[in-house]
Protein backbone atom coordinates (compact mmCIF):
# COMPACT_ATOMS: atom_id res chain seq x y z
CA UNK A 1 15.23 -42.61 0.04
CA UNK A 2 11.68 -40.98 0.04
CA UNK A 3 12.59 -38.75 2.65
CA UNK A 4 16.12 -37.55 0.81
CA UNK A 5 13.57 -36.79 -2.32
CA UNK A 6 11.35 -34.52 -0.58
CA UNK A 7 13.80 -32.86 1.16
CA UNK A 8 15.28 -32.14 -2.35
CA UNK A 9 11.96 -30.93 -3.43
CA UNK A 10 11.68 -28.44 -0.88
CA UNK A 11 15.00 -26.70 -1.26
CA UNK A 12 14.37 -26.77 -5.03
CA UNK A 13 11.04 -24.87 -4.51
CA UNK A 14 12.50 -22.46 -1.83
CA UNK A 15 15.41 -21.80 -4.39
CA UNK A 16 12.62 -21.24 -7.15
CA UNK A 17 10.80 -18.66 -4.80
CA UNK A 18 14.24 -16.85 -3.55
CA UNK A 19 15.08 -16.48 -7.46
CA UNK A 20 11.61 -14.75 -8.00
CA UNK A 21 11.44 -12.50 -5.09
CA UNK A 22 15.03 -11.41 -6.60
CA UNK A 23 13.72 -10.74 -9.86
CA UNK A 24 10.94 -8.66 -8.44
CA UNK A 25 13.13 -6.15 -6.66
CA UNK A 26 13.81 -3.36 -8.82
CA UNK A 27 17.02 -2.24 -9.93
CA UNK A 28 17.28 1.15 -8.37
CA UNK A 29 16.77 -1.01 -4.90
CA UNK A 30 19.76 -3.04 -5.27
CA UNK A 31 22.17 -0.01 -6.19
CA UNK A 32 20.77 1.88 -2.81
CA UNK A 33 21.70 5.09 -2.47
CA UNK A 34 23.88 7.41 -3.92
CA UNK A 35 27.64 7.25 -3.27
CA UNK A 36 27.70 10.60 -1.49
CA UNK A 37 25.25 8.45 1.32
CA UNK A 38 27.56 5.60 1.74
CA UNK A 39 28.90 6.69 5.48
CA UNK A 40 27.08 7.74 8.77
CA UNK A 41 28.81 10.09 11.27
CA UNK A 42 28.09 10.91 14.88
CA UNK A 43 28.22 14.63 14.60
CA UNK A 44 28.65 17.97 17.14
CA UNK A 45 29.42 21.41 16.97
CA UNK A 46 33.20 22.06 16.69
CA UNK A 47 32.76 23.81 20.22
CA UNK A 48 31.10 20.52 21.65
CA UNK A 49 33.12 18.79 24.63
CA UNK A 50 32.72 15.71 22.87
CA UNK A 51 36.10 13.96 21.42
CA UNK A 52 34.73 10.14 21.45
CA UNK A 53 31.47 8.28 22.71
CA UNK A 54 31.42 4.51 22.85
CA UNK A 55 28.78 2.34 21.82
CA UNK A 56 26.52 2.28 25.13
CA UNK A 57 27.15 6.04 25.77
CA UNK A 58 25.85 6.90 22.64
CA UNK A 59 22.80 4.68 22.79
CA UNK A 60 22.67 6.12 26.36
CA UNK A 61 22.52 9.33 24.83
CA UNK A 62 19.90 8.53 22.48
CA UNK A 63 17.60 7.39 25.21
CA UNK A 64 17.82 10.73 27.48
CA UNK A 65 20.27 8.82 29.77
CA UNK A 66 22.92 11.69 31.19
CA UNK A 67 25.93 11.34 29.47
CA UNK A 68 28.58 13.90 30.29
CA UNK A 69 31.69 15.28 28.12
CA UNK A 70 33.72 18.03 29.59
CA UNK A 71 31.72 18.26 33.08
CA UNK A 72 28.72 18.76 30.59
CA UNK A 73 25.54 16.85 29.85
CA UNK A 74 24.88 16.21 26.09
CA UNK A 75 21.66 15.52 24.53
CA UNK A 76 20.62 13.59 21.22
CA UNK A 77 19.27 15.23 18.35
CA UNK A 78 17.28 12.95 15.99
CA UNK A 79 17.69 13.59 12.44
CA UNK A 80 14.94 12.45 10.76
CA UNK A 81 15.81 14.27 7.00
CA UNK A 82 15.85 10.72 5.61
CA UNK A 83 13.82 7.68 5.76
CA UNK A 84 17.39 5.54 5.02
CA UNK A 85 19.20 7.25 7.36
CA UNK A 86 17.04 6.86 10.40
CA UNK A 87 16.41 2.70 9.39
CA UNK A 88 20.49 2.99 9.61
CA UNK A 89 20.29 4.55 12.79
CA UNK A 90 17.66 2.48 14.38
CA UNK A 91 19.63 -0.77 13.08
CA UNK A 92 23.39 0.49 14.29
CA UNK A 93 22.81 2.41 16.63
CA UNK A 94 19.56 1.62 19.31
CA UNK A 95 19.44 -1.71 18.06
CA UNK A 96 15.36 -1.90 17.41
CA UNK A 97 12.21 -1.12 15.09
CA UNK A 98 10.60 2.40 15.34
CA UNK A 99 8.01 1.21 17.13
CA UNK A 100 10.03 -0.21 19.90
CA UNK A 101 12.37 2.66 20.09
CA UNK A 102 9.50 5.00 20.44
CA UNK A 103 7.96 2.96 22.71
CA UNK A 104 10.93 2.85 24.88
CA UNK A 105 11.24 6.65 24.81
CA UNK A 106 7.60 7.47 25.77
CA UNK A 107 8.19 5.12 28.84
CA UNK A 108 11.34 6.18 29.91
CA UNK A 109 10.25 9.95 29.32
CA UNK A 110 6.57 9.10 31.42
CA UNK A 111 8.36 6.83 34.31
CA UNK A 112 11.79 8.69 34.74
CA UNK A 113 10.72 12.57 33.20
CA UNK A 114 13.37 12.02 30.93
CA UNK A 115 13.02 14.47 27.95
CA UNK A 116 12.97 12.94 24.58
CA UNK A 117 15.45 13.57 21.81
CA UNK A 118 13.95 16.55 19.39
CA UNK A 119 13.94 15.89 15.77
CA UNK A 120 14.63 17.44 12.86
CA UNK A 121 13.61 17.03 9.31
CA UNK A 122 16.21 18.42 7.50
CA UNK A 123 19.93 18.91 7.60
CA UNK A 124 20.32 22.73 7.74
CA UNK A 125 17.91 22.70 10.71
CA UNK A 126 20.46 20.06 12.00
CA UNK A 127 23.23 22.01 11.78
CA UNK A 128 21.39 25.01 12.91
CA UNK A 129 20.63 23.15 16.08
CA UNK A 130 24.12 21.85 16.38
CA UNK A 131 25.68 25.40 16.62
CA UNK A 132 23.60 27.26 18.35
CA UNK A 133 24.09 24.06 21.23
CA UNK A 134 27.12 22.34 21.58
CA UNK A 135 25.90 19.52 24.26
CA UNK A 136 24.07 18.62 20.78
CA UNK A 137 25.26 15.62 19.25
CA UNK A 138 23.28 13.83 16.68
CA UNK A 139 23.89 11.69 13.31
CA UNK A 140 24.03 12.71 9.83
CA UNK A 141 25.05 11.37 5.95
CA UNK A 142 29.48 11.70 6.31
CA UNK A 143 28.72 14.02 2.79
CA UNK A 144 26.15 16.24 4.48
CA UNK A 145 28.30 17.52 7.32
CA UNK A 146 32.13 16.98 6.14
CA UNK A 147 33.61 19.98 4.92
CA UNK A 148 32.02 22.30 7.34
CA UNK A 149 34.23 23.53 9.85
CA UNK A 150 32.00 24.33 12.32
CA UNK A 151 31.40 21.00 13.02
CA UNK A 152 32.93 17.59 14.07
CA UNK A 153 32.83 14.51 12.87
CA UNK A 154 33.16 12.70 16.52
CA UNK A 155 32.78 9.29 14.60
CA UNK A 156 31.98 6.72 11.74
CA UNK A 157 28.63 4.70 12.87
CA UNK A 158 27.99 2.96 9.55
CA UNK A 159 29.55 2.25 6.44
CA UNK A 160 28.29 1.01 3.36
């Protein structure tokens, strides 16, 4: 009976201390972004080769591995416009931290001379980058790149 009692106690006091760390997160937080951010697309140029890429091509891709479309080899951009976007990235797409991804790249770039993905800070440079290459593919907000002909969505790699 003891043990059923302090058992008790502890979920009582981890409820207590989920309910407060609740209460501390600001509203703004909760809501997230704004509606316009609630999809990520894998993105090219409208003249790119690519039509699909599956899961382990595309994190092939954004780890310098070849991966060819129309007898061509693509390369990853890196969009790094916003912090959300590349967390969303790093989550659904590589599958690790910063750290680790960055890590990974350095080695594979120093052991195997693969070249690293460049980055870009803001979406026109992204979509500058993306024309004027299309063996570019990279990932962007759905609402920064849809409606712009000169580019394809090649497909949906989060949704909110």
């Amino acid at each position: 009976m003891e043990r059923g009692d302090s058992v008790s106690r502890v979920l009582r006091v981890l409820a207590v201390r989920a309910l407060a760390l609740v209460a501390l997160v600001p509203a703004g937080a909760v809501a997230g972004a704004p509606a316009e951010h609630d999809r990520v697309v894998l993105v090219a140029s409208a003249a790119s080769p690519v039509t699909s890429l599956d899961a382990i091509d595309l994190k092939r891709l954004f780890f310098g591995v070849p991966v060819v479309a129309g007898a061509r080899n693509l390369h990853a951009l890196l969009n790094d416009s916003d912090p959300r976007l590349e967390l969303i990235f790093l989550q659904h797409v590589v599958g690790m931290s910063k750290a680790i991804y960055d890590r990974r790249l350095l080695q594979l770039t120093l052991e195997q001379g693969r070249s690293m993905p460049r980055s870009l800070d803001s979406d026109d440079k992204l979509v500058s980058a993306l024309l004027a290459d299309p063996t570019a593919v990279s990932y962007a907000w759905a609402a920064a790149v849809e409606g712009d002909s000169r580019l394809r969505v090649v497909r949906e790699l989060w949704r909110e």
